[in-house]
PDB file of N, CA and C in Angstrom:
ATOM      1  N   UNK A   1       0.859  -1.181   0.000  1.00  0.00           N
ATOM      2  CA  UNK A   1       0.000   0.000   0.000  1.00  0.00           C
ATOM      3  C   UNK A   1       0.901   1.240   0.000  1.00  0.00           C
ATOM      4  N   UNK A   2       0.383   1.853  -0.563  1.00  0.00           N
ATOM      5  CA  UNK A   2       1.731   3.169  -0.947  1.00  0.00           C
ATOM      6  C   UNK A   2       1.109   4.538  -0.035  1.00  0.00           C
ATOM      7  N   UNK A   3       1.860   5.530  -0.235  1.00  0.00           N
ATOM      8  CA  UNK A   3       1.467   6.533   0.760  1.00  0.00           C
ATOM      9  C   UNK A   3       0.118   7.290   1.099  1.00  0.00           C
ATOM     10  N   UNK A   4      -0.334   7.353  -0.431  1.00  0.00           N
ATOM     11  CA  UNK A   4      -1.355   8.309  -0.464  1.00  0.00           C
ATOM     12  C   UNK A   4      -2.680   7.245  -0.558  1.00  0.00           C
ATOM     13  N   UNK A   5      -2.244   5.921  -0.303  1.00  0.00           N
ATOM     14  CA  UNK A   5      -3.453   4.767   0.183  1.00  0.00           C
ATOM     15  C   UNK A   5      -3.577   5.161   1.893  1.00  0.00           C
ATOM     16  N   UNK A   6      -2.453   4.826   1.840  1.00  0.00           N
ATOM     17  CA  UNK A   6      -2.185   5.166   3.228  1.00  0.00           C
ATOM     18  C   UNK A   6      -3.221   6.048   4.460  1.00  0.00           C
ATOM     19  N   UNK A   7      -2.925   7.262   3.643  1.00  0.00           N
ATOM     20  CA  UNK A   7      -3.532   8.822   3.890  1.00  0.00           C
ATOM     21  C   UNK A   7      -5.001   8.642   3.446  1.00  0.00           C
ATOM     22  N   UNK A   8      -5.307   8.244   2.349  1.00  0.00           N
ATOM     23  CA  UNK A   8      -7.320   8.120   2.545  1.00  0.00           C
ATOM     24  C   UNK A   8      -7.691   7.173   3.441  1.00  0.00           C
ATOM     25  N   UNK A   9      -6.730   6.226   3.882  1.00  0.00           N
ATOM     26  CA  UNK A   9      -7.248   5.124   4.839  1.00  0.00           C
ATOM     27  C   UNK A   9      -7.877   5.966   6.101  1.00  0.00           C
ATOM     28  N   UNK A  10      -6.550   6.868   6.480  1.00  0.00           N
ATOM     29  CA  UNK A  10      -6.095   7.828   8.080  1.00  0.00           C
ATOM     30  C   UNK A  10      -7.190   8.910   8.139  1.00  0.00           C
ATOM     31  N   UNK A  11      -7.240   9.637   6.805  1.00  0.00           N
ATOM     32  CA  UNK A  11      -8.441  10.501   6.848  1.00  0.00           C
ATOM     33  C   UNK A  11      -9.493  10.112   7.005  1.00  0.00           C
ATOM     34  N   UNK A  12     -10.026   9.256   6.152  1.00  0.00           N
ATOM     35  CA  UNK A  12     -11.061   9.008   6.101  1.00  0.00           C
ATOM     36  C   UNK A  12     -12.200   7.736   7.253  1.00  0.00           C
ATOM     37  N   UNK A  13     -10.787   7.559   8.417  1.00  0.00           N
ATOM     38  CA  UNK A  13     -10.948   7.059   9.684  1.00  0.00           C
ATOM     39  C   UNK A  13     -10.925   8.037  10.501  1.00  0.00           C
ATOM     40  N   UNK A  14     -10.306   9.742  10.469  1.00  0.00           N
ATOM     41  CA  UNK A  14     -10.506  10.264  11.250  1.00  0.00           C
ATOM     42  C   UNK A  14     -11.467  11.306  11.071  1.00  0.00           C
ATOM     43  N   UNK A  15     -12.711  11.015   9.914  1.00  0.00           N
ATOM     44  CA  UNK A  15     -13.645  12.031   9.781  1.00  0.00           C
ATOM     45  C   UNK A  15     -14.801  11.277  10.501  1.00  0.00           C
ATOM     46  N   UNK A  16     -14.885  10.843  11.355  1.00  0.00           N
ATOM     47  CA  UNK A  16     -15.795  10.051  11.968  1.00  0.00           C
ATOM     48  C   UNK A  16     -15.414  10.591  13.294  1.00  0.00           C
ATOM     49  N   UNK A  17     -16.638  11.023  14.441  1.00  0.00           N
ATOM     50  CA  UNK A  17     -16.026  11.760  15.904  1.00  0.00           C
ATOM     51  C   UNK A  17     -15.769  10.753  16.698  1.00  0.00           C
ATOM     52  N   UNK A  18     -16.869   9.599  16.557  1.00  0.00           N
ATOM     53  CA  UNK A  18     -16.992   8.568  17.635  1.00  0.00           C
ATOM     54  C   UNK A  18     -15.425   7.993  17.285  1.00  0.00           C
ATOM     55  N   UNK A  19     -15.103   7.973  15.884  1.00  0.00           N
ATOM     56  CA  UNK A  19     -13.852   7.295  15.699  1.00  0.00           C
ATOM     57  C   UNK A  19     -12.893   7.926  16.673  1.00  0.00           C
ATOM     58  N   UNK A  20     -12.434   9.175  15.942  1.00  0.00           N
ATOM     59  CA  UNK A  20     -11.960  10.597  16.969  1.00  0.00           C
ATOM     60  C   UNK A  20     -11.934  10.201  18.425  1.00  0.00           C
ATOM     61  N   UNK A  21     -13.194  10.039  19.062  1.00  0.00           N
ATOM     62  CA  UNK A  21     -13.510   9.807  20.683  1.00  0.00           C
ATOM     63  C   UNK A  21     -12.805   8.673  21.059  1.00  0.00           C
ATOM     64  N   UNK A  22     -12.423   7.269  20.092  1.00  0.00           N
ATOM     65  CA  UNK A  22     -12.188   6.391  20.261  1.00  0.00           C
ATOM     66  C   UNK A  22     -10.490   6.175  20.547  1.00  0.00           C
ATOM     67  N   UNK A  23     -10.107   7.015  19.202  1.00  0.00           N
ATOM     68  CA  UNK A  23      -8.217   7.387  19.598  1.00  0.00           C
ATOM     69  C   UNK A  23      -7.878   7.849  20.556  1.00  0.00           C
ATOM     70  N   UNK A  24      -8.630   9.216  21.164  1.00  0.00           N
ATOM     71  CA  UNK A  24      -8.609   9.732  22.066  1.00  0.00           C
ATOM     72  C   UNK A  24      -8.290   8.952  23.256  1.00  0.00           C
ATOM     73  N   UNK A  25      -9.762   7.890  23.735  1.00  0.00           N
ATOM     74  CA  UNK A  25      -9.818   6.963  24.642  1.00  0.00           C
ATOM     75  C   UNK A  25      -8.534   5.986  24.809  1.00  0.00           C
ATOM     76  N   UNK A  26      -7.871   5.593  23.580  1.00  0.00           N
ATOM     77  CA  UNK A  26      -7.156   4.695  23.260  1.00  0.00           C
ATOM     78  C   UNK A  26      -5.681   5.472  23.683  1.00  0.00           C
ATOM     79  N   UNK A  27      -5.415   6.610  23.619  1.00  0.00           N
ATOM     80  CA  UNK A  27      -4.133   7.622  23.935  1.00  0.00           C
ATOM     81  C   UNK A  27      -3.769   7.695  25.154  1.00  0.00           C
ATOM     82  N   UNK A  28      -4.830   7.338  26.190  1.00  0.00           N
ATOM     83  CA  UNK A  28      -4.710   6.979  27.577  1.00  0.00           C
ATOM     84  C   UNK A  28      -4.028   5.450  27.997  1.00  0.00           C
ATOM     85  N   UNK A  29      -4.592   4.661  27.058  1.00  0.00           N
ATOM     86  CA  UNK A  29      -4.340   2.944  27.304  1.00  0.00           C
ATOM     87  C   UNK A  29      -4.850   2.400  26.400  1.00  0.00           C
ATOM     88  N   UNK A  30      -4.446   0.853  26.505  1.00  0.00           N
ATOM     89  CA  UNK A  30      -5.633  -0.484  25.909  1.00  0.00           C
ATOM     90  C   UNK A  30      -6.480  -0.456  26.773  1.00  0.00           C
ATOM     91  N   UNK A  31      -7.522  -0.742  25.821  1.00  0.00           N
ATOM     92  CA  UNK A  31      -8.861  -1.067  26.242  1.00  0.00           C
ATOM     93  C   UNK A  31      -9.912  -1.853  25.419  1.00  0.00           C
ATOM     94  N   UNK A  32     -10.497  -2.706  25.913  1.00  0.00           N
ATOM     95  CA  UNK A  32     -11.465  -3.817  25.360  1.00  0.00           C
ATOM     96  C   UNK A  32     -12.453  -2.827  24.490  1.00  0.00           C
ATOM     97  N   UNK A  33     -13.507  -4.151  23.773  1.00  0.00           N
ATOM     98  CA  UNK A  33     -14.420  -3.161  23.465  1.00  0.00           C
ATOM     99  C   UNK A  33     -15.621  -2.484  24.183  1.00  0.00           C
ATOM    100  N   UNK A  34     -15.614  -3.616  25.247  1.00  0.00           N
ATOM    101  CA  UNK A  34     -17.145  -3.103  26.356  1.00  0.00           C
ATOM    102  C   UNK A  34     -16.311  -1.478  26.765  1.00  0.00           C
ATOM    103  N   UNK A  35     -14.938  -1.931  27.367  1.00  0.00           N
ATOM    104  CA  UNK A  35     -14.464  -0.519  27.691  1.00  0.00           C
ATOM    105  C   UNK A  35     -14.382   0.933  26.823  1.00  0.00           C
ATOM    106  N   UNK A  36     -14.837   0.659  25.361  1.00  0.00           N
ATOM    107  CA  UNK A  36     -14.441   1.765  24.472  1.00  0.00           C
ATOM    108  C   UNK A  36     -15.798   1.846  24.182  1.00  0.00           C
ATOM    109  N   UNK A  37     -17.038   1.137  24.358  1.00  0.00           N
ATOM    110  CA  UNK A  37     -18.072   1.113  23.692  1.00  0.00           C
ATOM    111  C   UNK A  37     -18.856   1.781  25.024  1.00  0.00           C
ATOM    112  N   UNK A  38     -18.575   2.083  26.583  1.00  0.00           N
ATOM    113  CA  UNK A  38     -18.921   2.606  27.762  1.00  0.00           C
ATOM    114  C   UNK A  38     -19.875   4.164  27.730  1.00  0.00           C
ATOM    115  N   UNK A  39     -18.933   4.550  26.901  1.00  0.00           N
ATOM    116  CA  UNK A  39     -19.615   6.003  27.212  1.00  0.00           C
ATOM    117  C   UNK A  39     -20.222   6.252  25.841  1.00  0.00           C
ATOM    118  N   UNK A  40     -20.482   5.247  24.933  1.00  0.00           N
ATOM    119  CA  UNK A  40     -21.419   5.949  23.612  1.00  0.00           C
ATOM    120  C   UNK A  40     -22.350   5.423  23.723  1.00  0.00           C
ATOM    121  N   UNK A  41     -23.676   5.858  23.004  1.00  0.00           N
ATOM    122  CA  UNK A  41     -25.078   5.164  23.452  1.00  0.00           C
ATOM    123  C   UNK A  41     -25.279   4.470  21.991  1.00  0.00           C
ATOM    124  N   UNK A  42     -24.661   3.676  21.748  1.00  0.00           N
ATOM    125  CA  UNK A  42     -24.593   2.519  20.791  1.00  0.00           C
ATOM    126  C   UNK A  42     -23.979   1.601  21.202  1.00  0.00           C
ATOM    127  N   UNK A  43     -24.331  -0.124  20.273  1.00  0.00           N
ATOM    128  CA  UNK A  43     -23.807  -1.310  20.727  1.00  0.00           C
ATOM    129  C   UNK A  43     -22.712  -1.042  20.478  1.00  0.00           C
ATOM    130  N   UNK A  44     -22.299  -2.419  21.073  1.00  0.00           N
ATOM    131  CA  UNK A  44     -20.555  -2.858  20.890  1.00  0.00           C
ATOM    132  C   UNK A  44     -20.551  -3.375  19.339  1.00  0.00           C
ATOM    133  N   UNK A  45     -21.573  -4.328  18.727  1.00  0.00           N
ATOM    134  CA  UNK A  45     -21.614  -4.306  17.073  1.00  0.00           C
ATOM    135  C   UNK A  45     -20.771  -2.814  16.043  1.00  0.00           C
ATOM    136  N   UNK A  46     -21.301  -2.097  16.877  1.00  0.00           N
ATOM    137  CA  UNK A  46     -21.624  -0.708  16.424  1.00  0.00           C
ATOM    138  C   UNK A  46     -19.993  -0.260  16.516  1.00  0.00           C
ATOM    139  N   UNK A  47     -19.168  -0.287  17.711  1.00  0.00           N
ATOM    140  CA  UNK A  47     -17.856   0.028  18.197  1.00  0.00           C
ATOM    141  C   UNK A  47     -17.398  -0.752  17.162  1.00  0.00           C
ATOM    142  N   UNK A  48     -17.357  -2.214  17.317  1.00  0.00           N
ATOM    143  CA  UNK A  48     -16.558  -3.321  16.333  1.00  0.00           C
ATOM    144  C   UNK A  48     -16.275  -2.593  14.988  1.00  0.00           C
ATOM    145  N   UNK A  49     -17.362  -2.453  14.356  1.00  0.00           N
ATOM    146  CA  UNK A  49     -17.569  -1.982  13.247  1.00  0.00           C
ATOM    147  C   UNK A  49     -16.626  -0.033  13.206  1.00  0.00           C
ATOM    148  N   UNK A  50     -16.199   0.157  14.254  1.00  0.00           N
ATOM    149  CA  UNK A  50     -15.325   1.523  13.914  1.00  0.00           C
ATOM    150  C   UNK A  50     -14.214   1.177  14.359  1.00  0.00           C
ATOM    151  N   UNK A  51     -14.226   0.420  14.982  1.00  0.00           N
ATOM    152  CA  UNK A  51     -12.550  -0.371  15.373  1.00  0.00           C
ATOM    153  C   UNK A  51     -12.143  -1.019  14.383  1.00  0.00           C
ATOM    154  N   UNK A  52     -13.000  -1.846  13.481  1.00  0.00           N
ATOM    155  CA  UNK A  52     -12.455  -2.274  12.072  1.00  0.00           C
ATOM    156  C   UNK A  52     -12.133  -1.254  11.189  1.00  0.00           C
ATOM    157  N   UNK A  53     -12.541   0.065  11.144  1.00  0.00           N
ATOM    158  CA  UNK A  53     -12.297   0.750  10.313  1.00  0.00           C
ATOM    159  C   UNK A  53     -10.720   1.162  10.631  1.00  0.00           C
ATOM    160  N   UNK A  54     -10.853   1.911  12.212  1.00  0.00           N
ATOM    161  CA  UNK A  54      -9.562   2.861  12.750  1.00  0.00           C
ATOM    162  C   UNK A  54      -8.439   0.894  12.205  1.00  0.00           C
ATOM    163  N   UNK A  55      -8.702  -0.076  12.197  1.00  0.00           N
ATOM    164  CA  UNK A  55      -7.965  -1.060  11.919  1.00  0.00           C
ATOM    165  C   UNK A  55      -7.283  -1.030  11.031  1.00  0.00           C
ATOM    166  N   UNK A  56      -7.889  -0.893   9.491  1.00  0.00           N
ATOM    167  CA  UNK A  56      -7.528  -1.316   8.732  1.00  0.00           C
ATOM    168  C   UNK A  56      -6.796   0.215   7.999  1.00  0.00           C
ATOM    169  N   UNK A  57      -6.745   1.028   8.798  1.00  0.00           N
ATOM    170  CA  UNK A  57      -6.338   2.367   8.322  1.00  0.00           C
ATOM    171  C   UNK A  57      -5.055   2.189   9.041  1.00  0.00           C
ATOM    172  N   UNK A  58      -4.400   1.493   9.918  1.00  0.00           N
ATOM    173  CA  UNK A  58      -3.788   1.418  10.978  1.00  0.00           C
ATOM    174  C   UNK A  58      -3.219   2.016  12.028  1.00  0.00           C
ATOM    175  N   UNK A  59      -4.821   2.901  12.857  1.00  0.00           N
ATOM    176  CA  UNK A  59      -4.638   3.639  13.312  1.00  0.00           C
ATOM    177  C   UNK A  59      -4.657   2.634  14.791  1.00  0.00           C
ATOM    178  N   UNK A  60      -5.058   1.355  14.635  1.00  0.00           N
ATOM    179  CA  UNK A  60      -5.518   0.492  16.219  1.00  0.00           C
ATOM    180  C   UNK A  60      -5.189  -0.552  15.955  1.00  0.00           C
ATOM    181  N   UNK A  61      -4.261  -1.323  16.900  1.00  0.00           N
ATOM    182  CA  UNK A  61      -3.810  -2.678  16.630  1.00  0.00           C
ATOM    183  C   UNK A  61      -4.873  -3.362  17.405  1.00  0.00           C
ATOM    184  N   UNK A  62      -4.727  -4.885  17.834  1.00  0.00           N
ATOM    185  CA  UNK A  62      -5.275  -5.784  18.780  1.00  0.00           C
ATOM    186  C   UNK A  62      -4.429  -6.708  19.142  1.00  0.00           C
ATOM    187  N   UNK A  63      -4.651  -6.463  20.452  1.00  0.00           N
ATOM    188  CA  UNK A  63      -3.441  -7.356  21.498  1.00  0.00           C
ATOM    189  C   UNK A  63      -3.988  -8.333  21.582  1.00  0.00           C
ATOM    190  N   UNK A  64      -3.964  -9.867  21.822  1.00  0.00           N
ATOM    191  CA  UNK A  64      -4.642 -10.584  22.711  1.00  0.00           C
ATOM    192  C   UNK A  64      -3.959 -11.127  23.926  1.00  0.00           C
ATOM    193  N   UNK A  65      -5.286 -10.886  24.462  1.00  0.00           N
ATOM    194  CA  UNK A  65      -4.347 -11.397  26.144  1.00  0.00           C
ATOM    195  C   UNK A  65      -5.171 -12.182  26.886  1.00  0.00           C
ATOM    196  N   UNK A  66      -5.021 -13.332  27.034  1.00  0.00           N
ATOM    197  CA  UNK A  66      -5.467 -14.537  27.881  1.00  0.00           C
ATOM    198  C   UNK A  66      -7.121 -14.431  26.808  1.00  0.00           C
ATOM    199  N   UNK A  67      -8.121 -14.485  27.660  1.00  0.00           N
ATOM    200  CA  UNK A  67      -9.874 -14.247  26.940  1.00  0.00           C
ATOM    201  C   UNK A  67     -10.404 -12.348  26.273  1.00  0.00           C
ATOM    202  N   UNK A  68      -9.184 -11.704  26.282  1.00  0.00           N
ATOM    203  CA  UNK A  68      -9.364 -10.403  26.403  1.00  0.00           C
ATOM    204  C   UNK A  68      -8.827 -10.224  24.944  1.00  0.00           C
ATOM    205  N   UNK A  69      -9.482  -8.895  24.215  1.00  0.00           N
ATOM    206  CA  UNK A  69      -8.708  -8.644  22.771  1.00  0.00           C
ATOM    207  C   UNK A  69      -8.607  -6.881  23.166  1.00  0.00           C
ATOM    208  N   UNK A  70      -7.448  -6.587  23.683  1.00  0.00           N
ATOM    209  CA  UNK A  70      -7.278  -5.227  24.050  1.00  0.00           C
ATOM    210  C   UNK A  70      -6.916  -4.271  22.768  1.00  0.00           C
ATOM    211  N   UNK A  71      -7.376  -3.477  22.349  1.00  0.00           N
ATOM    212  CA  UNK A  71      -6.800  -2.442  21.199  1.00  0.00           C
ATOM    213  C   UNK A  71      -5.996  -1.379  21.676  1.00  0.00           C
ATOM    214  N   UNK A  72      -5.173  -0.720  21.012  1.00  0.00           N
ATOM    215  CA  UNK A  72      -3.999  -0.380  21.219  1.00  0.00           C
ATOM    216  C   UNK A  72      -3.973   0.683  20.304  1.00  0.00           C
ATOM    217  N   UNK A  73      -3.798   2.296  20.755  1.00  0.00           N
ATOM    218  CA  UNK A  73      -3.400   2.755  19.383  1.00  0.00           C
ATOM    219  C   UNK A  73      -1.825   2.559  18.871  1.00  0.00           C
ATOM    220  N   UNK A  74      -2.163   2.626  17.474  1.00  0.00           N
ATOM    221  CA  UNK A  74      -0.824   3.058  16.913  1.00  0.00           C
ATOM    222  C   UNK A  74      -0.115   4.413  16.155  1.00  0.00           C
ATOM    223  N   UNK A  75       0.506   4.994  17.137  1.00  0.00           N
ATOM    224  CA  UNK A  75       0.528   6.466  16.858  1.00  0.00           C
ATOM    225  C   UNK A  75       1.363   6.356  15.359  1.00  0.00           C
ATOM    226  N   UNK A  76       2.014   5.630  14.742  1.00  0.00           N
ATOM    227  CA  UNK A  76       2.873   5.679  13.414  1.00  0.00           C
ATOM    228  C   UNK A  76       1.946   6.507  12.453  1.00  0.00           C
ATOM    229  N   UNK A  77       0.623   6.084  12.285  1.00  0.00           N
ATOM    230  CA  UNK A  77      -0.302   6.799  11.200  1.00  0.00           C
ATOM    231  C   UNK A  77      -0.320   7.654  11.555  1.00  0.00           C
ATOM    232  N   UNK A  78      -0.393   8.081  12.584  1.00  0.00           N
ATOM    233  CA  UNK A  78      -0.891   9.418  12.876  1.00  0.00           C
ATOM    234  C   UNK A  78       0.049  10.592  12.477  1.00  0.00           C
ATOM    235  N   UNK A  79       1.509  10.131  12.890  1.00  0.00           N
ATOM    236  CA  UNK A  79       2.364  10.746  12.723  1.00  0.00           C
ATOM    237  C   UNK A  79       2.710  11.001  11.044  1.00  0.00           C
ATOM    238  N   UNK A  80       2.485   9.958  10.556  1.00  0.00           N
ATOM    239  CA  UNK A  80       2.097  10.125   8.664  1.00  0.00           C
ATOM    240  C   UNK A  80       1.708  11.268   8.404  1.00  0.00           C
ATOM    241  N   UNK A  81       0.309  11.308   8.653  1.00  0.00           N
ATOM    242  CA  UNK A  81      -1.153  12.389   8.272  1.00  0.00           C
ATOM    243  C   UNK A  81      -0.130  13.675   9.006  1.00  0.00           C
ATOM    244  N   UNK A  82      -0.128  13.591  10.213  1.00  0.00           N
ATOM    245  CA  UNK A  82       0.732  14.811  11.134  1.00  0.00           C
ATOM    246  C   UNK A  82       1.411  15.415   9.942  1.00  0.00           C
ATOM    247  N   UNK A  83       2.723  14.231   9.575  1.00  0.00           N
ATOM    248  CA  UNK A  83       4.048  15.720   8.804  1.00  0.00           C
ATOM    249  C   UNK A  83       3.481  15.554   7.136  1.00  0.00           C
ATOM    250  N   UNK A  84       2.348  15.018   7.068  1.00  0.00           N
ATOM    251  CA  UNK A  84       1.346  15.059   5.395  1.00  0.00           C
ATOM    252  C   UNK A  84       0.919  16.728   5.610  1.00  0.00           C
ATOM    253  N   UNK A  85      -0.074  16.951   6.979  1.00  0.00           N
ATOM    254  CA  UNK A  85      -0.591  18.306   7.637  1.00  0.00           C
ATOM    255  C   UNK A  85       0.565  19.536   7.333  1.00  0.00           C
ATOM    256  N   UNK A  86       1.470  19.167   7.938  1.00  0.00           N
ATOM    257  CA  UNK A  86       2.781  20.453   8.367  1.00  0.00           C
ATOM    258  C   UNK A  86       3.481  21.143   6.784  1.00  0.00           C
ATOM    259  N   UNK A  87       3.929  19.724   5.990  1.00  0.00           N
ATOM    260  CA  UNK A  87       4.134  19.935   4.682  1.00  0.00           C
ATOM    261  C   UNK A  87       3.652  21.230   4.121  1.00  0.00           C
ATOM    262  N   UNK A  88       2.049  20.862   3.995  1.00  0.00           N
ATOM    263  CA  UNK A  88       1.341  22.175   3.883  1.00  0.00           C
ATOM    264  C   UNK A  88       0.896  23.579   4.761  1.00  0.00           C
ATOM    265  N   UNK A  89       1.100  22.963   5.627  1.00  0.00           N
ATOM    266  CA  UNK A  89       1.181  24.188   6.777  1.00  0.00           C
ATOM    267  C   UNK A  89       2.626  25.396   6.228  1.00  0.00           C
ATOM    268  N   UNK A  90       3.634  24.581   6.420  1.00  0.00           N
ATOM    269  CA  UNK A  90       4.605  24.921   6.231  1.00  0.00           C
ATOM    270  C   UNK A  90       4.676  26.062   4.804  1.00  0.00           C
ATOM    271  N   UNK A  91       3.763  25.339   3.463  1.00  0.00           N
ATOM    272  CA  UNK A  91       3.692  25.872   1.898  1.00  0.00           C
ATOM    273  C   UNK A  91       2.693  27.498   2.561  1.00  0.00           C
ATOM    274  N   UNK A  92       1.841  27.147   3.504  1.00  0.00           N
ATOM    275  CA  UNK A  92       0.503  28.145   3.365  1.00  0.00           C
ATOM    276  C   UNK A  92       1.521  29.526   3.822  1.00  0.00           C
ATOM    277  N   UNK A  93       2.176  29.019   5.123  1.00  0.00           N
ATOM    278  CA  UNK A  93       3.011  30.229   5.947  1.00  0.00           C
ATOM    279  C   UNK A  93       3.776  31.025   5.194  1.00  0.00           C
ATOM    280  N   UNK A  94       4.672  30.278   4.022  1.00  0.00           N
ATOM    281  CA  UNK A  94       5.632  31.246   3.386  1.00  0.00           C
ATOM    282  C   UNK A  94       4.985  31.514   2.453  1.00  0.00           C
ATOM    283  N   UNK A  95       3.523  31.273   1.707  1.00  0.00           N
ATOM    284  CA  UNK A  95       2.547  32.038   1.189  1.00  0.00           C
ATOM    285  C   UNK A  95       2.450  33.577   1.701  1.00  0.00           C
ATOM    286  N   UNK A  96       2.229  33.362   3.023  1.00  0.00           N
ATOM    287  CA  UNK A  96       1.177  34.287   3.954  1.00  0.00           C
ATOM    288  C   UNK A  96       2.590  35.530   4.141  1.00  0.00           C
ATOM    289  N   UNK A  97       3.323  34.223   4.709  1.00  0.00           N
ATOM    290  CA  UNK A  97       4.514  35.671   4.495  1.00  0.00           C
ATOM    291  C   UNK A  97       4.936  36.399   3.316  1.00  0.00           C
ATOM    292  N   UNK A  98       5.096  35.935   2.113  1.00  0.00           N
ATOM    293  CA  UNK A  98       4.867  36.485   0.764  1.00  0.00           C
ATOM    294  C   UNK A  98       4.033  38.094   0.762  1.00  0.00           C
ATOM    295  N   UNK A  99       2.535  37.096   0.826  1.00  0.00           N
ATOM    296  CA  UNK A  99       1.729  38.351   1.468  1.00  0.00           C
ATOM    297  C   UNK A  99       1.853  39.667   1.682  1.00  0.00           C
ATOM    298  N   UNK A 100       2.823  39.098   3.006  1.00  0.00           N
ATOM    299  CA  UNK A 100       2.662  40.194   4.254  1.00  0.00           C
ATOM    300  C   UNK A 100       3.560  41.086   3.514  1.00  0.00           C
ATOM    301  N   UNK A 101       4.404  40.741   3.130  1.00  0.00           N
ATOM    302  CA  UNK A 101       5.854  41.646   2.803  1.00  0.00           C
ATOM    303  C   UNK A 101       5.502  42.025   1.789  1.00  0.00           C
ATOM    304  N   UNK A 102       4.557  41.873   0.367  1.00  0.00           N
ATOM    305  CA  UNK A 102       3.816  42.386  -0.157  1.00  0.00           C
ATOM    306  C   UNK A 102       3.449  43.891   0.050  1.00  0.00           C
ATOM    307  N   UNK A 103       2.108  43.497   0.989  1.00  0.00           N
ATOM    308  CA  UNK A 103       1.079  44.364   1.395  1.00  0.00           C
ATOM    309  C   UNK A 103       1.647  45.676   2.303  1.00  0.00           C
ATOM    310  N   UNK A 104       2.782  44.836   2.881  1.00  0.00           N
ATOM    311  CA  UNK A 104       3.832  46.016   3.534  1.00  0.00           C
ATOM    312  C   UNK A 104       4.881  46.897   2.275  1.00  0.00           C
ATOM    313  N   UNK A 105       4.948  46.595   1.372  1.00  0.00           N
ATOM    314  CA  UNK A 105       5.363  47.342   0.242  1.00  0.00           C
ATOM    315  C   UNK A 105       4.806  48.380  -0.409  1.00  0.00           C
ATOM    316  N   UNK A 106       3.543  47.648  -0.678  1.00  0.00           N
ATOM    317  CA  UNK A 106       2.138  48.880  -1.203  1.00  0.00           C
ATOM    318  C   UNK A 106       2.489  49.454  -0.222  1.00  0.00           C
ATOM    319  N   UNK A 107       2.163  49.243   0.826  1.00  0.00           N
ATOM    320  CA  UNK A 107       1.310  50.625   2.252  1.00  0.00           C
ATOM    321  C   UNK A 107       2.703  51.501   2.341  1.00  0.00           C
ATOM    322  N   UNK A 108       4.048  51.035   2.100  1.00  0.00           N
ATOM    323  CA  UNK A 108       5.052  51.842   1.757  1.00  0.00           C
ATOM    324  C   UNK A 108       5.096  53.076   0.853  1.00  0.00           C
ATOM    325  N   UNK A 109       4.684  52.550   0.063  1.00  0.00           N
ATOM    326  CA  UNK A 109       4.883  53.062  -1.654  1.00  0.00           C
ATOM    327  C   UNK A 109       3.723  53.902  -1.540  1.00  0.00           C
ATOM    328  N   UNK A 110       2.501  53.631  -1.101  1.00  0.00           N
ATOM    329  CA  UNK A 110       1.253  54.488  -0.615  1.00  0.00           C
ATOM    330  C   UNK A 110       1.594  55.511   0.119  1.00  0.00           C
ATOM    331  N   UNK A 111       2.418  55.445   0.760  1.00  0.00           N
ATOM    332  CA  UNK A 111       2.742  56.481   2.378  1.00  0.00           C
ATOM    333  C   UNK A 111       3.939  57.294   1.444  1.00  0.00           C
ATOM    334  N   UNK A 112       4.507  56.720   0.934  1.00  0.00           N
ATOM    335  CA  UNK A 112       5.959  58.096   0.441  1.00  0.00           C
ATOM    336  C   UNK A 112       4.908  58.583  -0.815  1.00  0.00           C
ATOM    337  N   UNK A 113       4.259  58.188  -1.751  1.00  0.00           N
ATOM    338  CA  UNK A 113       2.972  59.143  -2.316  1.00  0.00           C
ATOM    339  C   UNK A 113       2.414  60.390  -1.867  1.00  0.00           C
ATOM    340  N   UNK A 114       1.743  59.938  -0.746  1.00  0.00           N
ATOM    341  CA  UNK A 114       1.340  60.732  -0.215  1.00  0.00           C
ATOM    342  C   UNK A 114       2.304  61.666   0.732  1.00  0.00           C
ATOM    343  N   UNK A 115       3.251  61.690   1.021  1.00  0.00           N
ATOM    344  CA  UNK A 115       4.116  62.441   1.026  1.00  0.00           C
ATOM    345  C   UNK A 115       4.693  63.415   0.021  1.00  0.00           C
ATOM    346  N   UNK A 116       4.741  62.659  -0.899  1.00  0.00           N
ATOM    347  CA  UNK A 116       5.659  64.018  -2.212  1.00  0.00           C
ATOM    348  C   UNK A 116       3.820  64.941  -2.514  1.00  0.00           C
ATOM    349  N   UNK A 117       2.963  64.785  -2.607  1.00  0.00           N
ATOM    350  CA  UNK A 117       1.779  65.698  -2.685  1.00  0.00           C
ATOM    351  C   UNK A 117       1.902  66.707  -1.713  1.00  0.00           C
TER     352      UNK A 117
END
């Protein structure tokens, strides 16, 4: 799977809140599914079914331990999408600074104008 599989997997696991709520939960510890499925007012069917998703995006592993299947995040994706984010963060800023130093040129060139009048 190549990068930008990768990245619709990560996005498109983290446009979901309950998913969101679920990493969150998971950033603290492992936790089962009764334990991740606790505070939403939907089944555990319902959890399974977003834990397979955050899964296969590989945002959540599964441990097994003795009768227990603990999930686990895995921060690696995240960190993907993260410096995928900054990349462009990074393009927008020296845009913006472009901009600025711009707009600070006009208002220059405006101000000694109005001076020689």
């Amino acid at each position: 799977m190549n990068q930008s599989d990768r990245l619709d997997l990560t996005f498109a696991a983290l446009a979901d809140p309950t998913r969101r709520a679920i990493l969150a939960r998971l950033a603290t510890g492992e936790a089962s599914v009764g334990e991740l499925a606790e505070p939403f007012a939907m089944s555990q069917p319902a959890i399974s079914r977003h834990l397979k998703v955050l899964e296969r995006a590989g945002l959540v592993s599964v441990d097994v331990d003795a009768q227990r299947r603990l999930r686990r995040l895995e921060p690696e994706r995240l960190q993907e999408a993260a410096k995928w984010i900054e990349r462009y963060r990074e393009i927008f800023e020296q845009n913006y600074q472009r901009l600025d130093a711009l707009l600070d040129e006009l208002q220059g060139k405006r101000a000694r104008s109005r001076r020689k009048k």
